[in-house]
PDB file of N, CA and C in Angstrom:
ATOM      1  N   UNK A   1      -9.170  -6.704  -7.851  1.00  0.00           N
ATOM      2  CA  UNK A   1      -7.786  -7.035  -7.565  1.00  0.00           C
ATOM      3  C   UNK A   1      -7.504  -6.934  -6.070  1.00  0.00           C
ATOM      4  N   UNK A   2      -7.947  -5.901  -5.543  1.00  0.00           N
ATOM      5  CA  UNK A   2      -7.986  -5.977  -4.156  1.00  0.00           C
ATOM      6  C   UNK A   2      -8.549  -7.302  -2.768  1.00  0.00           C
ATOM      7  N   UNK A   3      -9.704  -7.774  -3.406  1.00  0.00           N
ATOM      8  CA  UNK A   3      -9.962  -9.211  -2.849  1.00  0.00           C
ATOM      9  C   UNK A   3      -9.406 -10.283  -2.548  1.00  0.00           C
ATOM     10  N   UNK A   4      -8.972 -10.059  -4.097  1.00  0.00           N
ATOM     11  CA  UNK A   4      -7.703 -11.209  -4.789  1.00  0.00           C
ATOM     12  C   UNK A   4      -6.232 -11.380  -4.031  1.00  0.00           C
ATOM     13  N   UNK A   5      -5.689 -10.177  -3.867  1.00  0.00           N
ATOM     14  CA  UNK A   5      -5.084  -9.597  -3.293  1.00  0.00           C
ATOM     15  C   UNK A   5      -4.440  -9.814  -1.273  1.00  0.00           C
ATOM     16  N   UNK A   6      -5.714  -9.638  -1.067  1.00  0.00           N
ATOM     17  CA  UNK A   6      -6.265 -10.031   0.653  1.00  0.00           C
ATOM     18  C   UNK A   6      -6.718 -11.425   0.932  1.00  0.00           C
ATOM     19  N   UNK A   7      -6.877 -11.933  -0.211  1.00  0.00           N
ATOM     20  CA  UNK A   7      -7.540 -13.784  -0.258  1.00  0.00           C
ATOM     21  C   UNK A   7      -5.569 -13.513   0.109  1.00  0.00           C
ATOM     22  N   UNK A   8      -5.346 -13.967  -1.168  1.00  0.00           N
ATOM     23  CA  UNK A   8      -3.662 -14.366  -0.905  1.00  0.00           C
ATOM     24  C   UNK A   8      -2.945 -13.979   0.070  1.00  0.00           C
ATOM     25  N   UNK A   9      -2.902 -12.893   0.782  1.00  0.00           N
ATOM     26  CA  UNK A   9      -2.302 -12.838   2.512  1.00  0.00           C
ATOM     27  C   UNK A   9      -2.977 -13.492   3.101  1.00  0.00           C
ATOM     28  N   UNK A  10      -3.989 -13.782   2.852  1.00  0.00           N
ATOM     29  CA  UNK A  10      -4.743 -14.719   4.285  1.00  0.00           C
ATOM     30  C   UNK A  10      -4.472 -16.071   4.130  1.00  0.00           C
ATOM     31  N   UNK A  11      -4.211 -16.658   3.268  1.00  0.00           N
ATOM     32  CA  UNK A  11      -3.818 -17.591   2.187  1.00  0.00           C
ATOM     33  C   UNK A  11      -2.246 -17.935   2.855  1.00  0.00           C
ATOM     34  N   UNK A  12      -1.462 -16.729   2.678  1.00  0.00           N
ATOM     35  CA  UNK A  12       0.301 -16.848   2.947  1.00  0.00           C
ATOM     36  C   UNK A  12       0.222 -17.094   4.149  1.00  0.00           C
ATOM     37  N   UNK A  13      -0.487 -16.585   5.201  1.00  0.00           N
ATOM     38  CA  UNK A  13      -0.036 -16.268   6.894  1.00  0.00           C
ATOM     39  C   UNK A  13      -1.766 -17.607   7.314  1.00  0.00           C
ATOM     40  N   UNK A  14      -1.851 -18.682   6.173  1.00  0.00           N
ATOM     41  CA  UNK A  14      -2.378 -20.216   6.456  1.00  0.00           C
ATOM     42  C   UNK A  14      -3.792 -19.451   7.552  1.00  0.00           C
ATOM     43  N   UNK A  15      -4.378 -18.447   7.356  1.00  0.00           N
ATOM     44  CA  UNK A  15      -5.579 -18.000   7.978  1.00  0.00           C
ATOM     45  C   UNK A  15      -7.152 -17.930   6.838  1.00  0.00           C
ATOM     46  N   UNK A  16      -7.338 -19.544   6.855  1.00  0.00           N
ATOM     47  CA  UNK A  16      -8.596 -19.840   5.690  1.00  0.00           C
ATOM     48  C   UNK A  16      -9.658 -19.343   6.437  1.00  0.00           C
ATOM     49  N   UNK A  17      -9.867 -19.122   7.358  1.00  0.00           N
ATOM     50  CA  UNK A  17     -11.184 -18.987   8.153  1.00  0.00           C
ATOM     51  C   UNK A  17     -11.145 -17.049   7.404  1.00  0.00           C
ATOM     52  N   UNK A  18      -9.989 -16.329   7.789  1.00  0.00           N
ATOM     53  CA  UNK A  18     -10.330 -14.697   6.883  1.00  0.00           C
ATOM     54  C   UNK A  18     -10.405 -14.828   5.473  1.00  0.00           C
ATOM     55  N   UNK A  19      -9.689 -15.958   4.876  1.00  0.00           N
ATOM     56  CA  UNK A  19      -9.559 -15.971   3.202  1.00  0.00           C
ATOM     57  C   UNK A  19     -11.058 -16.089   2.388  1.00  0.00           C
ATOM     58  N   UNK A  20     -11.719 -17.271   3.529  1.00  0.00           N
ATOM     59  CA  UNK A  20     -13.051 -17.572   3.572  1.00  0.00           C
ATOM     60  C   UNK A  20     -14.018 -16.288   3.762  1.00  0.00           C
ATOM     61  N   UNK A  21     -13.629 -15.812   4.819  1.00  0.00           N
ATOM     62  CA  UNK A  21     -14.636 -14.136   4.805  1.00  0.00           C
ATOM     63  C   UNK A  21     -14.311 -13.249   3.243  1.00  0.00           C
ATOM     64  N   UNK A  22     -13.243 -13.428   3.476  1.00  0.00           N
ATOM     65  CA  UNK A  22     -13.240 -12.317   2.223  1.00  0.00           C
ATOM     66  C   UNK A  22     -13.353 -12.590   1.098  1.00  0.00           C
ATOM     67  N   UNK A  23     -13.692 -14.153   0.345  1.00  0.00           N
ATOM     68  CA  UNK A  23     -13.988 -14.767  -0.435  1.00  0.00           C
ATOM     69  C   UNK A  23     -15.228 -14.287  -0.902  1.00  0.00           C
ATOM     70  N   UNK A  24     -16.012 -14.950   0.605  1.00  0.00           N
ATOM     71  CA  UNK A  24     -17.494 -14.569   0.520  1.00  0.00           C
ATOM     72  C   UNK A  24     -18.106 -13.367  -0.010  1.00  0.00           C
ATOM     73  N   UNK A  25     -17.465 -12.289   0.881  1.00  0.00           N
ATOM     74  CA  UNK A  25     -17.813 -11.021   0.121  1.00  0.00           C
ATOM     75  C   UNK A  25     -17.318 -10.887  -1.052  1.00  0.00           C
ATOM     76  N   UNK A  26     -16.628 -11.346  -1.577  1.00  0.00           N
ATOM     77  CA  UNK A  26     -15.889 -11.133  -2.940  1.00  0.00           C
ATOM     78  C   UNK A  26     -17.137 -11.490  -4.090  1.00  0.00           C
ATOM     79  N   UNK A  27     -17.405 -12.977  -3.448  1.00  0.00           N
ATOM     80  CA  UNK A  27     -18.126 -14.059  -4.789  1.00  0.00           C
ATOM     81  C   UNK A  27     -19.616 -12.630  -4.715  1.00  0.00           C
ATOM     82  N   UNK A  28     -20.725 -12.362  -3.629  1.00  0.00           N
ATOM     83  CA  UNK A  28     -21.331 -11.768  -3.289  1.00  0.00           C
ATOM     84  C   UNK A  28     -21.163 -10.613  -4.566  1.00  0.00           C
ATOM     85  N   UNK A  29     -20.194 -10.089  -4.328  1.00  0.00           N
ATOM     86  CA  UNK A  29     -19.933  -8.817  -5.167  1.00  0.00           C
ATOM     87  C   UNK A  29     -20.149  -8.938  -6.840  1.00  0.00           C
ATOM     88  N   UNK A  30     -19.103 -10.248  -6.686  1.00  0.00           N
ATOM     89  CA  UNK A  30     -18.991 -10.443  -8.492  1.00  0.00           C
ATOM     90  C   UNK A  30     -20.867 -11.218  -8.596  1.00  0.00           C
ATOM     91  N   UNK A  31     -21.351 -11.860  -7.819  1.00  0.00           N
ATOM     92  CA  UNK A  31     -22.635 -12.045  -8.120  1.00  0.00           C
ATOM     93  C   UNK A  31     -22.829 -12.993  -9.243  1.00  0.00           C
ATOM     94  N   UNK A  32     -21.798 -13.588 -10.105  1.00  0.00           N
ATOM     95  CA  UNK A  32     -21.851 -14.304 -10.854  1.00  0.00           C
ATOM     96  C   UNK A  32     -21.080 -16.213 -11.056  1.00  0.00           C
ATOM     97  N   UNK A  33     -21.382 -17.013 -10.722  1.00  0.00           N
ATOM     98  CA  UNK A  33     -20.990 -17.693 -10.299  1.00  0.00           C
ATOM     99  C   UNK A  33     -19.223 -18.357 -11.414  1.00  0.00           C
ATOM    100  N   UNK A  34     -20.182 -18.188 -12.956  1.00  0.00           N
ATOM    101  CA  UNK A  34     -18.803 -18.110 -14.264  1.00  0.00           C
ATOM    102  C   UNK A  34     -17.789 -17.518 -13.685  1.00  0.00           C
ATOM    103  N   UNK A  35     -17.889 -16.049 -13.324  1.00  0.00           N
ATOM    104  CA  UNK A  35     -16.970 -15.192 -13.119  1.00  0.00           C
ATOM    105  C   UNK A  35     -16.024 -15.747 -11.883  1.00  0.00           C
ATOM    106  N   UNK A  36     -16.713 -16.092 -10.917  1.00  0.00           N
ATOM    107  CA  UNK A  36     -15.754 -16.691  -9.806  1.00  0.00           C
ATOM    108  C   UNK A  36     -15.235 -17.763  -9.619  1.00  0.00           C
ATOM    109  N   UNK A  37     -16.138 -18.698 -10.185  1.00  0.00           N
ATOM    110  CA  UNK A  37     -15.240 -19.768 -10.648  1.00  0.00           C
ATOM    111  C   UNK A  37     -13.768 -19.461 -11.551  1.00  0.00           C
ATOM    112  N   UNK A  38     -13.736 -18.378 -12.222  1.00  0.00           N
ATOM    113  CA  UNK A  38     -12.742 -18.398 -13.276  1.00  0.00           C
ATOM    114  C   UNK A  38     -11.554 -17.633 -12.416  1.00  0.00           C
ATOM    115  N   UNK A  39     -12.024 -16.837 -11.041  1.00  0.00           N
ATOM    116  CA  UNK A  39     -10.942 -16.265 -10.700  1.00  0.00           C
ATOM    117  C   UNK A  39      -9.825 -17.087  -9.590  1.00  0.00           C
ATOM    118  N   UNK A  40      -8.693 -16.705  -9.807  1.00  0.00           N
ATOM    119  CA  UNK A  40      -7.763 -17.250  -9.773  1.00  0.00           C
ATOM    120  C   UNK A  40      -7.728 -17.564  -8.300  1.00  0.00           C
ATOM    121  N   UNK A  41      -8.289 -17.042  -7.493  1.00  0.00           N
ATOM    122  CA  UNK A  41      -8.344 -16.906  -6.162  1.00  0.00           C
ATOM    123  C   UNK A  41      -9.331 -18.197  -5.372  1.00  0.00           C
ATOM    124  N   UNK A  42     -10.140 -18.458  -6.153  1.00  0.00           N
ATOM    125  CA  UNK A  42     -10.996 -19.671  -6.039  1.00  0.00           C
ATOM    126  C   UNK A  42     -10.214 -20.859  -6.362  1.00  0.00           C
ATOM    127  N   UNK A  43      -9.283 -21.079  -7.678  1.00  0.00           N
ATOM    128  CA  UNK A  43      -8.893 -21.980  -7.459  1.00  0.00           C
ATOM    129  C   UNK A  43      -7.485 -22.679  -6.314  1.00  0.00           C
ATOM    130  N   UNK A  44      -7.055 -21.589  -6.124  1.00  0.00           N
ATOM    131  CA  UNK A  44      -6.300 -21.509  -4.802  1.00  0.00           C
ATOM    132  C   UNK A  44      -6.933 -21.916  -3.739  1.00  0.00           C
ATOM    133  N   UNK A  45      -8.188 -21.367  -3.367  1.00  0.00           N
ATOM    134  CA  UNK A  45      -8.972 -21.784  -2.070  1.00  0.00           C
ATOM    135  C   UNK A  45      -9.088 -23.028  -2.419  1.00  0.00           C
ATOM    136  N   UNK A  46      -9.425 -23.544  -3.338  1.00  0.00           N
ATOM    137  CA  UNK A  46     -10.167 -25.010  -3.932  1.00  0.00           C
ATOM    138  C   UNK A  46      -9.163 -26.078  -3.018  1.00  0.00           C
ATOM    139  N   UNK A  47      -7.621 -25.438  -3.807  1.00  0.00           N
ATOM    140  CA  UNK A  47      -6.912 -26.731  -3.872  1.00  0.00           C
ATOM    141  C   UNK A  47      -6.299 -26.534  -1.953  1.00  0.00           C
ATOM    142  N   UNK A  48      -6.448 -25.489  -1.361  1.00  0.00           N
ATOM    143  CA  UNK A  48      -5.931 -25.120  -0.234  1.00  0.00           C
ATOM    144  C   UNK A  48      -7.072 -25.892   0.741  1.00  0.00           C
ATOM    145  N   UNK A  49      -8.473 -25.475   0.265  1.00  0.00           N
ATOM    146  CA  UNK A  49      -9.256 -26.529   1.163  1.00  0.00           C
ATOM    147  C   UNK A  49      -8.951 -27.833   1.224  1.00  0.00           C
ATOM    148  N   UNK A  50      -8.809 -28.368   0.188  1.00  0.00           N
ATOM    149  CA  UNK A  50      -8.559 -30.057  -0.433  1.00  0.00           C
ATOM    150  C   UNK A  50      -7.599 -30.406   0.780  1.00  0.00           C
ATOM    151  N   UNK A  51      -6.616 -29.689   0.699  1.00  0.00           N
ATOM    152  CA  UNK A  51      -4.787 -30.274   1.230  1.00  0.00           C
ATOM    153  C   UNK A  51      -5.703 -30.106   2.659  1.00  0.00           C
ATOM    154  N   UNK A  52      -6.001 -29.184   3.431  1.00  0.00           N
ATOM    155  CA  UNK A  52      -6.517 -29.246   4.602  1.00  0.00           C
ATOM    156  C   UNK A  52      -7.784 -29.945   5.218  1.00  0.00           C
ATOM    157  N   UNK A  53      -8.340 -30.483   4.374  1.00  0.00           N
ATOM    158  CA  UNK A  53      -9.327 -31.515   4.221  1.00  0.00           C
ATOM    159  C   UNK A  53     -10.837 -30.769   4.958  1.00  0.00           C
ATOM    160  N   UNK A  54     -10.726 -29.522   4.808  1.00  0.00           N
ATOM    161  CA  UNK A  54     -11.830 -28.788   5.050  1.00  0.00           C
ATOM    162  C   UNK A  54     -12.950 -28.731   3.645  1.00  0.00           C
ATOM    163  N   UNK A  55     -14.399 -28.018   4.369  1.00  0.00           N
ATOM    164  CA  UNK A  55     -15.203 -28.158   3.211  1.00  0.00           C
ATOM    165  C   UNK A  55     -15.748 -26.533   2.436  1.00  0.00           C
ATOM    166  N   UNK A  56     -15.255 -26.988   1.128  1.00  0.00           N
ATOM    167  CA  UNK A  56     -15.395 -26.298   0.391  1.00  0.00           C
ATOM    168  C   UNK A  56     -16.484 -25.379   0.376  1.00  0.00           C
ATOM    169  N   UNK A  57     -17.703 -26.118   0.832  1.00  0.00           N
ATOM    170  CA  UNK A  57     -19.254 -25.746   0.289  1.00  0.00           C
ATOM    171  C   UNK A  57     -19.638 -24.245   0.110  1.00  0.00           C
ATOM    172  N   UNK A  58     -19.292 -23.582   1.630  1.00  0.00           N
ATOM    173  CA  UNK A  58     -19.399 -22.185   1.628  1.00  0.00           C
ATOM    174  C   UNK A  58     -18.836 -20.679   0.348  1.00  0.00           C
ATOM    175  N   UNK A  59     -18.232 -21.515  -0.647  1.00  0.00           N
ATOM    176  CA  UNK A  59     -17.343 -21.241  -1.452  1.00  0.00           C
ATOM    177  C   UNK A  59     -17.582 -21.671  -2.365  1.00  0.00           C
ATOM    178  N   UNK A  60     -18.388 -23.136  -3.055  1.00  0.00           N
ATOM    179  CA  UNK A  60     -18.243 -23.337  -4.365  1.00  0.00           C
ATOM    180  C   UNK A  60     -19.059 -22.613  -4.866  1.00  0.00           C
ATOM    181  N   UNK A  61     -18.705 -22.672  -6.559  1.00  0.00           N
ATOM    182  CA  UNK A  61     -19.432 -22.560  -7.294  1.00  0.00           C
ATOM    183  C   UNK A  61     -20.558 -23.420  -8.111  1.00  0.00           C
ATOM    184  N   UNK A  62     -21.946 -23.277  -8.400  1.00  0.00           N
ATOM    185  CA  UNK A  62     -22.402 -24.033  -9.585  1.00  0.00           C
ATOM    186  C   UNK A  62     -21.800 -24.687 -10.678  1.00  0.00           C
ATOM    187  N   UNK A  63     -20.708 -23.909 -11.058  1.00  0.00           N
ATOM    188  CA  UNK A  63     -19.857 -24.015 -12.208  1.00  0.00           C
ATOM    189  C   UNK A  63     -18.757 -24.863 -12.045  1.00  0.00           C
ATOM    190  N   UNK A  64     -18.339 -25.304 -10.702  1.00  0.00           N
ATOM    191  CA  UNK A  64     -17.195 -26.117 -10.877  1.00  0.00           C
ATOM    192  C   UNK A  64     -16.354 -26.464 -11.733  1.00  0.00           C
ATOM    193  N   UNK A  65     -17.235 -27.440 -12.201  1.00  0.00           N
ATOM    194  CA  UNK A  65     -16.682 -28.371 -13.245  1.00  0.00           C
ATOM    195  C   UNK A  65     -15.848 -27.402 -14.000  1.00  0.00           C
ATOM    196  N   UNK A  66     -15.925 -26.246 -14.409  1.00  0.00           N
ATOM    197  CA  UNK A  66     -14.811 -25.732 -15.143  1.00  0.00           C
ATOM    198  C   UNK A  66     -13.648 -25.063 -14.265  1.00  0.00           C
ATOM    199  N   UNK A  67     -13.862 -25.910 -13.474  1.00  0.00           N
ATOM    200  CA  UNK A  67     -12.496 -24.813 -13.000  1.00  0.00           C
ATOM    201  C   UNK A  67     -11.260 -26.167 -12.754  1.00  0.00           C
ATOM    202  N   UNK A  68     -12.105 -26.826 -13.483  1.00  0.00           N
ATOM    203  CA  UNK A  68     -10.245 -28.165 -13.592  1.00  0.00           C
ATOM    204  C   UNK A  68      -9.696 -27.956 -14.958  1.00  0.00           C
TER     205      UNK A  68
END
């Protein structure tokens, strides 16, 4: 919850480059790609990269496809 948490201020105050750090360590942690795909915080980054037309890559998951 805490990740989650610090994604979304970095997120509010439009700073993707920290949301992105702390993503990273996040996905790292959970180690599972299901699991992060499913968290709520990924799909926020998803659609926040999209609108800013930056690239996702550093961030996706294998799993994508389920996270539409």
């Amino acid at each position: 919850a805490l990740f989650s948490k610090l994604i979304n201020a970095y997120v509010r105050n439009n700073d993707l480059d920290g949301a992105e750090e702390a993503a990273l360590i996040w996905k790292s942690k959970i180690g599972n790609d299901m699991s992060w795909v499913d968290a709520s915080c990924y799909k926020l980054l998803r659609s926040k990269y999209q609108q800013a037309g930056r690239d996702f890559s550093p961030l996706k998951s294998s799993c994508d496809y389920l996270a539409d």
